[in-house]
Protein backbone atom coordinates (compact mmCIF):
# COMPACT_ATOMS: atom_id res chain seq x y z
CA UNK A 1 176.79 -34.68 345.42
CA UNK A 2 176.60 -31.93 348.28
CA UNK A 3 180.17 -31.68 350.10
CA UNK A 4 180.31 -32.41 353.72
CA UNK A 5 180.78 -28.95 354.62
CA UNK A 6 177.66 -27.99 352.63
CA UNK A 7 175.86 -31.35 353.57
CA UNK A 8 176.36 -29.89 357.23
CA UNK A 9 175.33 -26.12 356.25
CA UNK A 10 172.20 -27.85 354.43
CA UNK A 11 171.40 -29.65 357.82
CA UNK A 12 171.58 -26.53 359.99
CA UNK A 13 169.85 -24.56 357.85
CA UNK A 14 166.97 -27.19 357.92
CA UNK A 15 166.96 -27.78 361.78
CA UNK A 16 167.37 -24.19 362.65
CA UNK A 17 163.88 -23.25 361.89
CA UNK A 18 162.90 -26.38 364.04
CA UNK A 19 165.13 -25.36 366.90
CA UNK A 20 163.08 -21.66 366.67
CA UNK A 21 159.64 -23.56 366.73
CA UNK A 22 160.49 -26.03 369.54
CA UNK A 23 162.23 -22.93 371.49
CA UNK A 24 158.54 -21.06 370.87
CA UNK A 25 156.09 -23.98 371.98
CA UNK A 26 158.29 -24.58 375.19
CA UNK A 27 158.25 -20.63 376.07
CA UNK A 28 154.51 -20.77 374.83
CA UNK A 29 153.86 -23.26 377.53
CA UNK A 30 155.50 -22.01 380.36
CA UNK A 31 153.76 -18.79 379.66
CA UNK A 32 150.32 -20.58 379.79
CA UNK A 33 151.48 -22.45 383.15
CA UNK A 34 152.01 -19.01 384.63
CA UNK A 35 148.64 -18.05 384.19
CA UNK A 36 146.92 -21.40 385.87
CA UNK A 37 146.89 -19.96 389.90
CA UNK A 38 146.78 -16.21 390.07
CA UNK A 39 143.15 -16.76 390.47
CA UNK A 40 143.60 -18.55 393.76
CA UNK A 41 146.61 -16.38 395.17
CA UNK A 42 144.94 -13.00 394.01
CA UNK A 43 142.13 -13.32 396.18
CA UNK A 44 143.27 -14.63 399.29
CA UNK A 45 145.30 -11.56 400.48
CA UNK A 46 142.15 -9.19 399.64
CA UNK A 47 139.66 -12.00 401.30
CA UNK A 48 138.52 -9.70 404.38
CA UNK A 49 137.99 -6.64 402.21
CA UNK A 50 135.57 -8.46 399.93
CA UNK A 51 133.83 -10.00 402.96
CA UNK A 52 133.57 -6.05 404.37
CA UNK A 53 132.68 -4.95 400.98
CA UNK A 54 130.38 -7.70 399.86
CA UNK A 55 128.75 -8.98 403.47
CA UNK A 56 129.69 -12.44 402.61
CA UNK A 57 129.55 -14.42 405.31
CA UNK A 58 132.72 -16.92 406.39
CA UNK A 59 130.38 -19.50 404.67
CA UNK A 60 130.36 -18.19 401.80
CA UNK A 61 134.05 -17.29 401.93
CA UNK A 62 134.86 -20.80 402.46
CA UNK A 63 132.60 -21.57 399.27
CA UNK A 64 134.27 -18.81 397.43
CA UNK A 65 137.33 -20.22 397.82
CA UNK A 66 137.10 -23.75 397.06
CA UNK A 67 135.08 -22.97 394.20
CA UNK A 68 138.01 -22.75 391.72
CA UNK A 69 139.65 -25.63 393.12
CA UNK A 70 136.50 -27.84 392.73
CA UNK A 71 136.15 -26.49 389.00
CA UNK A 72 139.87 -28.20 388.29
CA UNK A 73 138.20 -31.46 389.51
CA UNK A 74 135.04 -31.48 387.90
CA UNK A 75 136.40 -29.83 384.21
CA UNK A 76 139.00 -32.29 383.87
CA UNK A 77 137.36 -35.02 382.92
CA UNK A 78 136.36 -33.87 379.05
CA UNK A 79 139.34 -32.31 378.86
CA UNK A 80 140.71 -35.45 376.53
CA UNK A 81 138.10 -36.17 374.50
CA UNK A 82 138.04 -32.02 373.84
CA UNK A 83 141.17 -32.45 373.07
CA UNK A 84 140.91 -35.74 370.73
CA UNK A 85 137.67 -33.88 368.72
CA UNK A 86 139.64 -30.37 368.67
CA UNK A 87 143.10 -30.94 368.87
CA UNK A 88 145.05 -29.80 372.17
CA UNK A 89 146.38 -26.89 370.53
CA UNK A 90 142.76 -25.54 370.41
CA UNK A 91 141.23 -27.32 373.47
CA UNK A 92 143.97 -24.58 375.10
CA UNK A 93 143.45 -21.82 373.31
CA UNK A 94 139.71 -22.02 374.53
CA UNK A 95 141.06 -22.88 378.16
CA UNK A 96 142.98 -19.96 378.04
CA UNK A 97 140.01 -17.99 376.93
CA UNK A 98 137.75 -19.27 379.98
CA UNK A 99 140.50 -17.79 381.95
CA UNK A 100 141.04 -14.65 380.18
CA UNK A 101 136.74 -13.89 380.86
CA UNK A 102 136.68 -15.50 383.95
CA UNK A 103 139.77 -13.60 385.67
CA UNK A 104 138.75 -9.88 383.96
CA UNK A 105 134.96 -10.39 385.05
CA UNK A 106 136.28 -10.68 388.57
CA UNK A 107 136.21 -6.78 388.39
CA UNK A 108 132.75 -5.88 388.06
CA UNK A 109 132.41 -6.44 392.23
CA UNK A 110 128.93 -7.92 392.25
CA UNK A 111 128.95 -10.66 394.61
CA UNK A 112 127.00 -13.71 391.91
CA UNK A 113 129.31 -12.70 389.47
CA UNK A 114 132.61 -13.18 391.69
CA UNK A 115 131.02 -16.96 391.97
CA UNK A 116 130.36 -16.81 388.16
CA UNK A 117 133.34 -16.04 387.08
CA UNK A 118 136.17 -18.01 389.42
CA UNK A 119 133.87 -21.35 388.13
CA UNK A 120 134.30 -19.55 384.50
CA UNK A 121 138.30 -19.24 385.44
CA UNK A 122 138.76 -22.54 386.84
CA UNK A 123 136.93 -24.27 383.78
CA UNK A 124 139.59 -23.24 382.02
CA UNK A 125 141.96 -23.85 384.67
CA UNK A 126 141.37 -27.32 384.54
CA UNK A 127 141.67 -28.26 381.05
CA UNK A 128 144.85 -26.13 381.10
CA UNK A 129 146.38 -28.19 383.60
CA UNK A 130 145.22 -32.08 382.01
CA UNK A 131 146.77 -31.00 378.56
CA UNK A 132 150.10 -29.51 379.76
CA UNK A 133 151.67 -33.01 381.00
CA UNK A 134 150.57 -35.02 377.66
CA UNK A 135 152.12 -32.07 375.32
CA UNK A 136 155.18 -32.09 377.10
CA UNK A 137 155.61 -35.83 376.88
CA UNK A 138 154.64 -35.67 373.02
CA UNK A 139 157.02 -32.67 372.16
CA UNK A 140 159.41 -32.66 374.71
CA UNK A 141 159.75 -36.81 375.10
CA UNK A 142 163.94 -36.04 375.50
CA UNK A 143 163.61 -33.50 377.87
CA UNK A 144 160.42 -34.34 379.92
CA UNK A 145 162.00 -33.73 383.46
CA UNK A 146 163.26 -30.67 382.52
CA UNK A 147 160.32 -28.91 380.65
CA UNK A 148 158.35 -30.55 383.28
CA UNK A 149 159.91 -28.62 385.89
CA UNK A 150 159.77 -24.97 383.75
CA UNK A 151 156.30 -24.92 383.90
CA UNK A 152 155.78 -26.22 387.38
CA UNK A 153 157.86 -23.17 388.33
CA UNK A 154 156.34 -20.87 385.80
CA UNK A 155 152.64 -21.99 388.14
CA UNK A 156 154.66 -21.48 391.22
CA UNK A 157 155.47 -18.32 389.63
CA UNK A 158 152.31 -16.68 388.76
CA UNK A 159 151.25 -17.97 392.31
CA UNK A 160 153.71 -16.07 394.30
CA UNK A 161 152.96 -13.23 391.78
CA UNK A 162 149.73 -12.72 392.52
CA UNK A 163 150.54 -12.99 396.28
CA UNK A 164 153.07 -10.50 396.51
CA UNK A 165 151.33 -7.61 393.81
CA UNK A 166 147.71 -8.17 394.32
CA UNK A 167 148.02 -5.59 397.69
CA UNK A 168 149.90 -3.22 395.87
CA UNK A 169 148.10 -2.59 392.98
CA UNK A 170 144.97 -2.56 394.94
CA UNK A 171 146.98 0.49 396.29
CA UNK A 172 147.54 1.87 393.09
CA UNK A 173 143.76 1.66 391.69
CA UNK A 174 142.85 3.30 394.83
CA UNK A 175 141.97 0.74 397.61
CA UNK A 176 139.77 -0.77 394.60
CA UNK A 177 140.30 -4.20 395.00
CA UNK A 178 137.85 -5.17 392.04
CA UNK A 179 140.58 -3.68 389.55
CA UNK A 180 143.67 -5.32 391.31
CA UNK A 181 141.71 -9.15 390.86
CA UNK A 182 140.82 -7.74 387.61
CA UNK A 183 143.89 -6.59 386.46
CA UNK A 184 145.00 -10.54 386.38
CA UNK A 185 143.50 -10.62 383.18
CA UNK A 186 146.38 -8.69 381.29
CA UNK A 187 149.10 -11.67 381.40
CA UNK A 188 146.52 -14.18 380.31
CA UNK A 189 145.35 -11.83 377.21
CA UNK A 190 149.11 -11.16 376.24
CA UNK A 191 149.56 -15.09 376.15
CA UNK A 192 146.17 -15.84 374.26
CA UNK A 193 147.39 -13.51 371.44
CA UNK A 194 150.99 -15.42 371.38
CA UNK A 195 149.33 -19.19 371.17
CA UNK A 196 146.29 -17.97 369.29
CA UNK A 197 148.73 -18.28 366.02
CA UNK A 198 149.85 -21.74 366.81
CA UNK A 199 146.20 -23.00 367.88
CA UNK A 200 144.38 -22.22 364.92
CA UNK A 201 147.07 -23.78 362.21
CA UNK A 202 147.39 -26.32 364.45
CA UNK A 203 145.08 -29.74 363.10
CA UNK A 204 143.92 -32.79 365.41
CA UNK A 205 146.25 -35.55 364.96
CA UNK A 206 145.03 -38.98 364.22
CA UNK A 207 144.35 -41.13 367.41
CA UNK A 208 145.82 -44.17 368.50
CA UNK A 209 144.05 -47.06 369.81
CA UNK A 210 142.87 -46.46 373.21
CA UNK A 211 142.16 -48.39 376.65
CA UNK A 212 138.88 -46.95 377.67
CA UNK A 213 139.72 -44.61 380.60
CA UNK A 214 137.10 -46.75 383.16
CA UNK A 215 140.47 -49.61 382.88
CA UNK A 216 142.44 -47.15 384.56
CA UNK A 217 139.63 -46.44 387.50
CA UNK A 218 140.36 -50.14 388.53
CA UNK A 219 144.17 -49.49 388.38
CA UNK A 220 145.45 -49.28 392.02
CA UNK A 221 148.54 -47.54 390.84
CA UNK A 222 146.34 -44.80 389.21
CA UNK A 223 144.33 -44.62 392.74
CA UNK A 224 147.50 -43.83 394.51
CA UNK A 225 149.01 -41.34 392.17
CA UNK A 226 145.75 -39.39 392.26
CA UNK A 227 145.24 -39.44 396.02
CA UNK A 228 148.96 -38.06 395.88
CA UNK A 229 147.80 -35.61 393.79
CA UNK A 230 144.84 -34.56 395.44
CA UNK A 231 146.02 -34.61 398.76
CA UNK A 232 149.13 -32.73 398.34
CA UNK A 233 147.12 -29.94 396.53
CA UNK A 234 144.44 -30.10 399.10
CA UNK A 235 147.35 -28.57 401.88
CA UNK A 236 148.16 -26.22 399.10
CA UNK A 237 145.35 -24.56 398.91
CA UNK A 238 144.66 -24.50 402.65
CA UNK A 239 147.50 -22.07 402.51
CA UNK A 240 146.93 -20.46 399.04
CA UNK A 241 143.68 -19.89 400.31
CA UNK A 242 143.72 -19.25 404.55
CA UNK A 243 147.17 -18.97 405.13
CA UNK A 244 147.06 -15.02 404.74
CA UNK A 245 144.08 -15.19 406.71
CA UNK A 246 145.66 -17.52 409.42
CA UNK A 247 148.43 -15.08 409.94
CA UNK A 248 146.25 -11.65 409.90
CA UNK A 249 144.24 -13.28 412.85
CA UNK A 250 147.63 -13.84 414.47
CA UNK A 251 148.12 -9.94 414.46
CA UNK A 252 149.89 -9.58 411.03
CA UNK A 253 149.43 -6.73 408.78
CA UNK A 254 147.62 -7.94 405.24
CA UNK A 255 150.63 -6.89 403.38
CA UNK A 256 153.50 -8.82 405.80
CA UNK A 257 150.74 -11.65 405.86
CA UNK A 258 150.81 -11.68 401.84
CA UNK A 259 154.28 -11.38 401.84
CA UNK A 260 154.72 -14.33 403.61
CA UNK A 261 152.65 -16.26 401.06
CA UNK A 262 154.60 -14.92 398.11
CA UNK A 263 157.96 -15.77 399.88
CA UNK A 264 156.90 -19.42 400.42
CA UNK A 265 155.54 -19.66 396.69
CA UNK A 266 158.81 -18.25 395.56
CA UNK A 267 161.00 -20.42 397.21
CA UNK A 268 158.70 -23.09 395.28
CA UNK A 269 160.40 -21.79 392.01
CA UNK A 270 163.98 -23.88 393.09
CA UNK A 271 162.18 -26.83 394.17
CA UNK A 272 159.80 -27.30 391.23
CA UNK A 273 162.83 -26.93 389.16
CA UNK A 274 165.17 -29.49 390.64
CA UNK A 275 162.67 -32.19 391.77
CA UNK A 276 161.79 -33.85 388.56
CA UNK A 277 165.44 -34.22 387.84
CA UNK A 278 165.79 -35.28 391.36
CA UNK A 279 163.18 -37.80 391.31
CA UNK A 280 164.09 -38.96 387.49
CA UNK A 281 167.40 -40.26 388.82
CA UNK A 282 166.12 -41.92 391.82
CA UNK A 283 165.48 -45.82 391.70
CA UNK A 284 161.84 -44.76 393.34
CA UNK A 285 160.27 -41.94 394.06
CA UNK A 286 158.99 -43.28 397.85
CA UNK A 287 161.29 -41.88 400.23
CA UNK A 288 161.08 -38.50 398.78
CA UNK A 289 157.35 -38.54 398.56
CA UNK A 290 157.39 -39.42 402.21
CA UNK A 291 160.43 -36.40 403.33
CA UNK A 292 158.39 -33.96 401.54
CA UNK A 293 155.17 -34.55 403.44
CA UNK A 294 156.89 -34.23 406.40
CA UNK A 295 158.37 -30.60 406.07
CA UNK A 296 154.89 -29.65 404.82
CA UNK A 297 153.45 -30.80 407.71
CA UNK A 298 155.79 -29.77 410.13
CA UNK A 299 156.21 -25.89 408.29
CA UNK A 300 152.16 -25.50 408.43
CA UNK A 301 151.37 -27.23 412.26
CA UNK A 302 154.37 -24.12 412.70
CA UNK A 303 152.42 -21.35 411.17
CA UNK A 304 149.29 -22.29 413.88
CA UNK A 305 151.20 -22.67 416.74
CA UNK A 306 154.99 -21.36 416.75
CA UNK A 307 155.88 -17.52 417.29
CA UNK A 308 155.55 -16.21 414.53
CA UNK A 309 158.78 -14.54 414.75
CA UNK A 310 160.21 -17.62 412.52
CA UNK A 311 157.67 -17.24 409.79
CA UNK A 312 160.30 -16.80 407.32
CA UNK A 313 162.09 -19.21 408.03
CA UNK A 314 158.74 -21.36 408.30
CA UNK A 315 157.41 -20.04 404.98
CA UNK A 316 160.80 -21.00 403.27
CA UNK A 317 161.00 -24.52 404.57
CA UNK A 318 156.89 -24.85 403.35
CA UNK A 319 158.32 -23.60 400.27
CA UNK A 320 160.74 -26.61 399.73
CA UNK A 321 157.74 -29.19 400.95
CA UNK A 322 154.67 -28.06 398.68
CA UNK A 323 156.79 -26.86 395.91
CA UNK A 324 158.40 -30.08 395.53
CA UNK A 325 155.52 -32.28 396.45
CA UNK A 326 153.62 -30.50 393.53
CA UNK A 327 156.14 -30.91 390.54
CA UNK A 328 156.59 -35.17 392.49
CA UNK A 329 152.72 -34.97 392.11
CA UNK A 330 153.04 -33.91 387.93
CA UNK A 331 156.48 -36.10 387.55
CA UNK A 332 154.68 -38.74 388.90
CA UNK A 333 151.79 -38.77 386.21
CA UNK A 334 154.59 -38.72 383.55
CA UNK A 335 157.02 -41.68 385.56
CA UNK A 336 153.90 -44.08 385.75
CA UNK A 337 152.64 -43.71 382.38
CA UNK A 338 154.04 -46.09 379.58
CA UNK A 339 153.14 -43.27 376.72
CA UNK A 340 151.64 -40.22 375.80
CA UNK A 341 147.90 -41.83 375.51
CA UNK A 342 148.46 -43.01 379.07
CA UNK A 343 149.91 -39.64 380.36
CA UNK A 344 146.26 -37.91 379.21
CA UNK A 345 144.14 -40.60 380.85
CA UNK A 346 146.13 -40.84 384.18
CA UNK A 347 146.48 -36.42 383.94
CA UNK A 348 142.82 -36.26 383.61
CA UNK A 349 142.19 -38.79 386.70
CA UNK A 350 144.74 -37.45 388.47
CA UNK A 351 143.78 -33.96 388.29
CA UNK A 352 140.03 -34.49 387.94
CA UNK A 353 138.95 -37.02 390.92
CA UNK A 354 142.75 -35.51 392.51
CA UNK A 355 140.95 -31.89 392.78
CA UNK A 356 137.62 -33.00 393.66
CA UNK A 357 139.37 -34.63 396.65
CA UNK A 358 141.13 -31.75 396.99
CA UNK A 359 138.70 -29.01 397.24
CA UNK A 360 137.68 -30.65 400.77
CA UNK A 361 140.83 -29.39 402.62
CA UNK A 362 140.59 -25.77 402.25
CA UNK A 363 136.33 -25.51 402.67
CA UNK A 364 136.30 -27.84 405.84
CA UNK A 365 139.30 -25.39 406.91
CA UNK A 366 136.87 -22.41 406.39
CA UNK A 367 134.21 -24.40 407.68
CA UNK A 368 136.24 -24.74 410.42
CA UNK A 369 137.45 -21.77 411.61
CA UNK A 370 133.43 -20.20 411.18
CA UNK A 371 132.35 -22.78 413.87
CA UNK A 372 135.31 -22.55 416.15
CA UNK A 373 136.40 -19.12 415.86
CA UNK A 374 139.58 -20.18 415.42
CA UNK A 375 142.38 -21.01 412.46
CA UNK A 376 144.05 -23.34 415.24
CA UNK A 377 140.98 -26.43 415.11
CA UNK A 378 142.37 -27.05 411.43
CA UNK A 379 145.79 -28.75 412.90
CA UNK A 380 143.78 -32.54 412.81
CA UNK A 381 142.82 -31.91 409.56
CA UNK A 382 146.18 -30.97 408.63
CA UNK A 383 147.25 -34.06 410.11
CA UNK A 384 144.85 -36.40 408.99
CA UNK A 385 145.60 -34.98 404.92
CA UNK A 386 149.29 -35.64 405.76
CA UNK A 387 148.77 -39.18 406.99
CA UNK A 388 146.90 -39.89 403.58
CA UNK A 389 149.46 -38.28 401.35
CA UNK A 390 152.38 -40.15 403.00
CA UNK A 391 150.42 -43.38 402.51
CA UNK A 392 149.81 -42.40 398.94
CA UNK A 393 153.05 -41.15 398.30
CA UNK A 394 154.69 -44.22 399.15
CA UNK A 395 152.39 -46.77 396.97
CA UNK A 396 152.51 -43.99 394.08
CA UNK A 397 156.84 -43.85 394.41
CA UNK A 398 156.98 -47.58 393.40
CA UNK A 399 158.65 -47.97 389.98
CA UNK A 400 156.41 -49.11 387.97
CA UNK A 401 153.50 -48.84 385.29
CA UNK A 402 149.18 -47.88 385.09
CA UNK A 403 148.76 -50.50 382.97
CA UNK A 404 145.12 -49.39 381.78
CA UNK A 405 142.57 -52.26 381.30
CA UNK A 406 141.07 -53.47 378.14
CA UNK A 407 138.59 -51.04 376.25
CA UNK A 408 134.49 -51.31 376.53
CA UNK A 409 132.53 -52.21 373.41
């Protein structure tokens, strides 16, 4: 019989090498999250250069930029049943792959295969961002709120990232902007090669009995926390994608203008850190839902029509809004599912229908300013996306469960 002491010896030697593997998948992860948005924040700082360079019109700009964002809607959807047939470990290694081709093709400067390619990116984009939530809550079930807010600031991250270096290494290649989008592509390789390994020994695990995902289409509950989602990340991307733009028309330089961006996304990074915790220990998640809306409201309404001699201070306070409303949005789809089978349905609603309705705000914004002249004529839609994110907010903030209907012969 093994002594206590060696008994205990005998236990840490077993759990160490567990300890090393759960340390790897969680820094795996994060990794991955930081390469799901510099393909948005990349190429809204060099937006007029490719519209000098390319001729394409403020149309097509618009179109260029919700692209992406309508990609994460419309490649959600499979992203479960890839993951059922292949196992999530390799659904996401060929997610990351999309990205990888999609983000490096980006540099060949022909205008058809900028289109190409940001669909190609936010393919992968998409199923990224469905299978992130369900393998935190199947590896992580102890520390959910806390790996869920690591990789909502690892996004926030690669956001502000791409935001604040995308000007200066176009300056560095030469004023070739093509390389500086392209150059994207090397963090996204580096990570490929590191979950490569784990992808390809990794098996698909048995399933358990599902609730067809049409129960959770008739699931109010499910309706809400994807408007929430949608909505909030519809105002996102206004900014990802116009804010930069917004400002330069104001009289800002592109680099101050993209420096504002990357200061707001940073300031993200403490915000999507704290608010799962935050909204873990609340008894609901409604009042917050409803505070945050406000300050994002408030911060953007101030980048149209306040000097901009307070855009610091405005960028930092839309900081605290969108960064927390995103990791409330991702907290949510854990908080209101009962399981892990649950958390992939109500991620791939969320995000997939969430996006679609997403990918309005920042077109009609382009859309917008092309027929007006003017950034200012998006302040009603700003206001009108608001209204419906506090609504949704509020009904999504109840505690309580999607309880997904029965399956369909």
């Amino acid at each position: 019989m093994l002594s206590p002491v060696r008994a205990s010896e005998a236990l840490a030697g077993a759990s160490s090498p567990i300890a090393s593997r759960q340390l790897l998948l969680g820094l795996s992860l994060i990794l991955i999250a930081f390469n799901l948005r510099p393909v948005f924040g990349s190429l809204s700082v060099l937006l007029p250069e490719v519209m000098q360079d390319t001729g394409l019109t403020p149309a097509g700009a618009s179109l260029l930029t919700t692209l992406p964002l309508l990609c994460l809607g419309l490649f959600a959807a499979p992203a479960p049943a890839l993951a059922r047939r292949f196992g999530p470990e390799r659904t996401l290694l060929g997610a990351l792959l999309l990205i990888c081709i999609g983000t490096l093709l980006r540099g060949t400067g022909s205008l058809p295969m900028l289109f190409f390619s940001s669909a190609l990116a936010g393919a992968g984009i998409a199923v990224a961002n469905v299978l992130l939530p369900g393998l935190v809550k199947r590896d992580f079930a102890s520390r959910a709120a806390m790996m869920t807010g690591l990789y909502t600031l690892a996004i926030c991250a690669g956001a502000a990232s791409s935001a604040a270096f995308t000007v200066p290494l176009e300056r560095l290649f030469d004023g070739s902007w093509t390389r500086a989008l392209a150059s994207w592509a090397v963090p996204a390789v580096l990570v490929l090669l590191l979950w490569a390994p784990r992808a390809l020994a990794a098996r698909p695990r048995a399933a358990h009995a599902r609730t067809h995902s049409g129960g959770l289409r008739r699931n109010a509950l499910a309706w809400q926390v994807t408007c929430f989602m949608g909505l909030q990340s519809s105002l996102a991307y206004i900014v990802m994608g116009w804010l930069p733009p917004m400002l330069r028309e104001r009289g800002l330089d592109s680099t101050t203008a993209g420096y504002v961006l990357a200061v707001s996304i940073l300031v993200q990074l403490a915000t999507c850190l704290v608010t799962p915790s935050i909204a873990a220990r609340c008894r609901d998640q409604r009042g917050l839902a409803l505070g945050l809306t406000a300050i994002i409201l408030a911060s953007m309404l101030a980048f149209l029509f306040a000097p901009l001699g307070g855009r610091w201070f405005w960028a930092v306070l839309l900081g605290c809004g969108q960064g927390g409303s995103f990791a409330l949005a991702l907290s949510l789809i854990v908080m209101r599912s009962p399981d892990d089978t649950v958390v992939a349905q109500l991620s791939a609603m969320a995000q997939g229908w969430g996006y679609v309705l997403a990918a309005a705000g920042p077109l009609v914004a382009g859309l917008l300013r092309g027929w007006t002249g003017s950034f200012r004529s998006s302040a009603a839609l700003m206001v009108l996306i608001a209204a419906g994110m506090a609504w949704s907010g509020w009904g999504a903030g109840r505690r309580m469960f999607v309880r997904p209907g029965p399956a369909r012969p």
